[in-house]
C-alpha atoms as a PDB file:
ATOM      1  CA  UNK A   1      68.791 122.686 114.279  1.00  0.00           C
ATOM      2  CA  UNK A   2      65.219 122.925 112.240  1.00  0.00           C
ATOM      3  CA  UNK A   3      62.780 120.933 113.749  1.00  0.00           C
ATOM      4  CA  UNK A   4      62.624 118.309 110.911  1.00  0.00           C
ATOM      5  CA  UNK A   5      66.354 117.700 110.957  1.00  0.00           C
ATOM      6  CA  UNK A   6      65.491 116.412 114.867  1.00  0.00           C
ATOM      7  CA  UNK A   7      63.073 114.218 113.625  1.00  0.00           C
ATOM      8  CA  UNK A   8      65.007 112.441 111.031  1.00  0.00           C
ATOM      9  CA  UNK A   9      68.120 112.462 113.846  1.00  0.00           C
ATOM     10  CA  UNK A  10      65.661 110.605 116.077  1.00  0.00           C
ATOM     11  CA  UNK A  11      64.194 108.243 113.724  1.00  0.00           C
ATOM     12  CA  UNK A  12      67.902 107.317 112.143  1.00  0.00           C
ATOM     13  CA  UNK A  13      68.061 104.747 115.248  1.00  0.00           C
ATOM     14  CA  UNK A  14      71.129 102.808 116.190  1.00  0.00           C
ATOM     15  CA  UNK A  15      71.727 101.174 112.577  1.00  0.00           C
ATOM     16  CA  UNK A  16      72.049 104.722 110.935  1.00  0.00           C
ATOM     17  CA  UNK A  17      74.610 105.746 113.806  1.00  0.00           C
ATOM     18  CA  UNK A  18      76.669 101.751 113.054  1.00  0.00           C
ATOM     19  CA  UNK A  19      76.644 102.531 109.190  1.00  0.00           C
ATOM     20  CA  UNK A  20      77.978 105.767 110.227  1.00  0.00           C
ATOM     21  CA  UNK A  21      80.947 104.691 112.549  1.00  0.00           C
ATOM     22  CA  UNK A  22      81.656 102.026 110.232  1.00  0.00           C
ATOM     23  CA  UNK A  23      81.813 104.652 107.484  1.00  0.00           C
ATOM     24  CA  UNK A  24      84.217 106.664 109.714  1.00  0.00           C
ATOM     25  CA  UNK A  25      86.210 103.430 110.147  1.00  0.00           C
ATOM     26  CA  UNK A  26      86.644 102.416 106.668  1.00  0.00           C
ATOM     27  CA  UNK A  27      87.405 106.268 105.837  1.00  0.00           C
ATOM     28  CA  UNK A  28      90.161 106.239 108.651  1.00  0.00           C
ATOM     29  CA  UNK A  29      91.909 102.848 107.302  1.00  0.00           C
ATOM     30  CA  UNK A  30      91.781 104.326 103.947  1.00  0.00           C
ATOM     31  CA  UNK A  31      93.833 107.085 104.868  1.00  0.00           C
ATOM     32  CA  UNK A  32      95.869 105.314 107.402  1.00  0.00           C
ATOM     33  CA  UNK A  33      96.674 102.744 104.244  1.00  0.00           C
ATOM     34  CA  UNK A  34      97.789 105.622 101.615  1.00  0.00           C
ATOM     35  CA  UNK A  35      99.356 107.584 104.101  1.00  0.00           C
ATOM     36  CA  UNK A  36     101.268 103.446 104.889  1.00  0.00           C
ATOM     37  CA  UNK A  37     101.510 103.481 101.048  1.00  0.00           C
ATOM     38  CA  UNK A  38     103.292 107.364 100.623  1.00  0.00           C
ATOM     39  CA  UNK A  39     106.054 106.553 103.739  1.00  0.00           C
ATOM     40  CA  UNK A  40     106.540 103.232 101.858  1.00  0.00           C
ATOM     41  CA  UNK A  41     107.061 104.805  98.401  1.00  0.00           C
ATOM     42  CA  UNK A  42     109.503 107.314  99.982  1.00  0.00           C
ATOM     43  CA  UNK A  43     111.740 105.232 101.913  1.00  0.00           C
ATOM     44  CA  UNK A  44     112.386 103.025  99.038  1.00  0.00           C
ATOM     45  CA  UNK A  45     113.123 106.095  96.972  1.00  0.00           C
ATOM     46  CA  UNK A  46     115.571 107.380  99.843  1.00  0.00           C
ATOM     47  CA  UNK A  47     116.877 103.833 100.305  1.00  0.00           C
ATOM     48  CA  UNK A  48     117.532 103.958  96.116  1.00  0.00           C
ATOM     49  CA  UNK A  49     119.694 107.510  96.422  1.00  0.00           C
ATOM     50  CA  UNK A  50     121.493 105.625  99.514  1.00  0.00           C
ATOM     51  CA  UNK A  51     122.682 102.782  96.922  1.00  0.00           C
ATOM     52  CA  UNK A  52     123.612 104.321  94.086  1.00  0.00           C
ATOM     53  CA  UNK A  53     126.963 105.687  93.415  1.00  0.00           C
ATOM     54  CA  UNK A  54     125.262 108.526  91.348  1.00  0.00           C
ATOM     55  CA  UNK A  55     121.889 109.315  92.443  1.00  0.00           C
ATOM     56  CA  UNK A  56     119.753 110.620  89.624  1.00  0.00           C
ATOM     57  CA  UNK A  57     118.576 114.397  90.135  1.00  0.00           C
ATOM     58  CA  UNK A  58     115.320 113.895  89.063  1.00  0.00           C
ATOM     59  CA  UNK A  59     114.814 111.285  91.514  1.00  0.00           C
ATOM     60  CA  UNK A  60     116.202 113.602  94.510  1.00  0.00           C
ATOM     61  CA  UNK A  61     113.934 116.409  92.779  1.00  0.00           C
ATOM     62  CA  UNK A  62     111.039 114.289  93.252  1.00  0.00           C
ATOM     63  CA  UNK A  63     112.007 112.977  97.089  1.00  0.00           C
ATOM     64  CA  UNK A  64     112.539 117.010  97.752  1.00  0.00           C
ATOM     65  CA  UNK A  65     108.871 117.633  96.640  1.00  0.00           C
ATOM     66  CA  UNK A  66     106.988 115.746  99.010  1.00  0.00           C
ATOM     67  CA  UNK A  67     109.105 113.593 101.107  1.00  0.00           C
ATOM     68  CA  UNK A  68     107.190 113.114 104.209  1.00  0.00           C
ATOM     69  CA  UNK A  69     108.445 115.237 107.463  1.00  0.00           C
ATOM     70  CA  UNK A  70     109.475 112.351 109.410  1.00  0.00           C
ATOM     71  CA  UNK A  71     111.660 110.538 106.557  1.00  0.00           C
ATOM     72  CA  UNK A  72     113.199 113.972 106.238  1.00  0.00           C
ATOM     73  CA  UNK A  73     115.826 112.933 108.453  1.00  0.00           C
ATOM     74  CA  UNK A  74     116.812 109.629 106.630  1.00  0.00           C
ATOM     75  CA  UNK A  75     116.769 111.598 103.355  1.00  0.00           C
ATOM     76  CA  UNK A  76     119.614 114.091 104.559  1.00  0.00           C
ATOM     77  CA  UNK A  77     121.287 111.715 106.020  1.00  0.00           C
ATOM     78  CA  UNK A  78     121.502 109.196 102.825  1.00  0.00           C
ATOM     79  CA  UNK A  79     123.090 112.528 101.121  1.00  0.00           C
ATOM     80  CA  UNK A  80     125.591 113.304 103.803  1.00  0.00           C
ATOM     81  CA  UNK A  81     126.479 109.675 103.480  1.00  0.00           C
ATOM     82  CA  UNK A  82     126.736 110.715  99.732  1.00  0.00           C
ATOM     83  CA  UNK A  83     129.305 113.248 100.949  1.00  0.00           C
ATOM     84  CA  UNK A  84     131.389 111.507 103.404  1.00  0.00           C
ATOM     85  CA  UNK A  85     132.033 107.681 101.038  1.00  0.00           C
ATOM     86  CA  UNK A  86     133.324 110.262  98.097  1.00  0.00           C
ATOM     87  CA  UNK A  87     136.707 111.502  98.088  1.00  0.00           C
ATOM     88  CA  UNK A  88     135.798 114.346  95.450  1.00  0.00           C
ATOM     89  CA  UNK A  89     131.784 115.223  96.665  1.00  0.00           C
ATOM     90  CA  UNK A  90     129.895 116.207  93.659  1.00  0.00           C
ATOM     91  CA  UNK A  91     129.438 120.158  94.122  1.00  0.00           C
ATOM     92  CA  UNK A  92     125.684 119.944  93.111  1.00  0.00           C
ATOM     93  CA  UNK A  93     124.787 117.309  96.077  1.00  0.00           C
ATOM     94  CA  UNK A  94     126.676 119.513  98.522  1.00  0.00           C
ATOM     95  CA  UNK A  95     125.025 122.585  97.261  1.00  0.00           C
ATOM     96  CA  UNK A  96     121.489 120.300  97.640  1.00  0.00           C
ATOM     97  CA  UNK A  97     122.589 119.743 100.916  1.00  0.00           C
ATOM     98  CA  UNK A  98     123.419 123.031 101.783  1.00  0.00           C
ATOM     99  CA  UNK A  99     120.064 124.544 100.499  1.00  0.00           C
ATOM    100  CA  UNK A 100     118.410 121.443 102.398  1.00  0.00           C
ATOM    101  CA  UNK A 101     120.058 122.267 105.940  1.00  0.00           C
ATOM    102  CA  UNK A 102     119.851 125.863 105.668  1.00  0.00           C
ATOM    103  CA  UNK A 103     119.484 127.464 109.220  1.00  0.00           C
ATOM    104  CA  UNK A 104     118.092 131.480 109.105  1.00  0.00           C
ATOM    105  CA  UNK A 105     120.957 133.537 109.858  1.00  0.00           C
ATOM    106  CA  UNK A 106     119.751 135.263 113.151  1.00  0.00           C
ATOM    107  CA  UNK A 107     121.681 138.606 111.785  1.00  0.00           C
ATOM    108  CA  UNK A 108     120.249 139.413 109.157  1.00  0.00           C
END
């Protein structure tokens, strides 16, 4: 650190370091709200494909790009659900589900 950075670390004083934590605050909430906002948007989207007879593909397309990892879950399970109220599954949402559950095959 140069010499004059330490002076103008010294002469910020106590309000520079508050306008700084309450910088870091505000920053935090912000992110905490749109990351509130994203989980939100999601889980009515997966909620949607749950109550529909027919979900639309573009809306699973657009769950599949950037559902959030810990609504994953719900998401596959609101397609098995899908699976298991139809007598005839649609063989597009149970080749979605198979692409979506795929394990690696520990032989090859």
């Amino acid at each position: 650190m140069t010499e004059s950075r330490r002076r103008l670390d010294r002469s910020a004083g106590p309000d520079e370091a508050d306008r700084e934590d309450r910088e870091r605050e505000w920053l935090h909430g912000l992110v905490s709200d749109v990351w509130q906002t994203r989980l939100d948007f999601y889980r009515e989207l997966i909620d949607k494909v749950a109550d529909d007879r027919y979900p639309s593909p573009t809306m699973l397309d657009m769950i599949e790009q950037g559902v959030p990892p810990e609504l994953y879950p719900d998401y596959v399970a609101a397609l098995v659900g899908k699976v298991y109220d139809s007598k005839y599954p649609s063989p597009t949402l149970l080749a979605r589900l198979r692409r979506l559950t795929a394990v690696p095959n520990p032989q090859h």
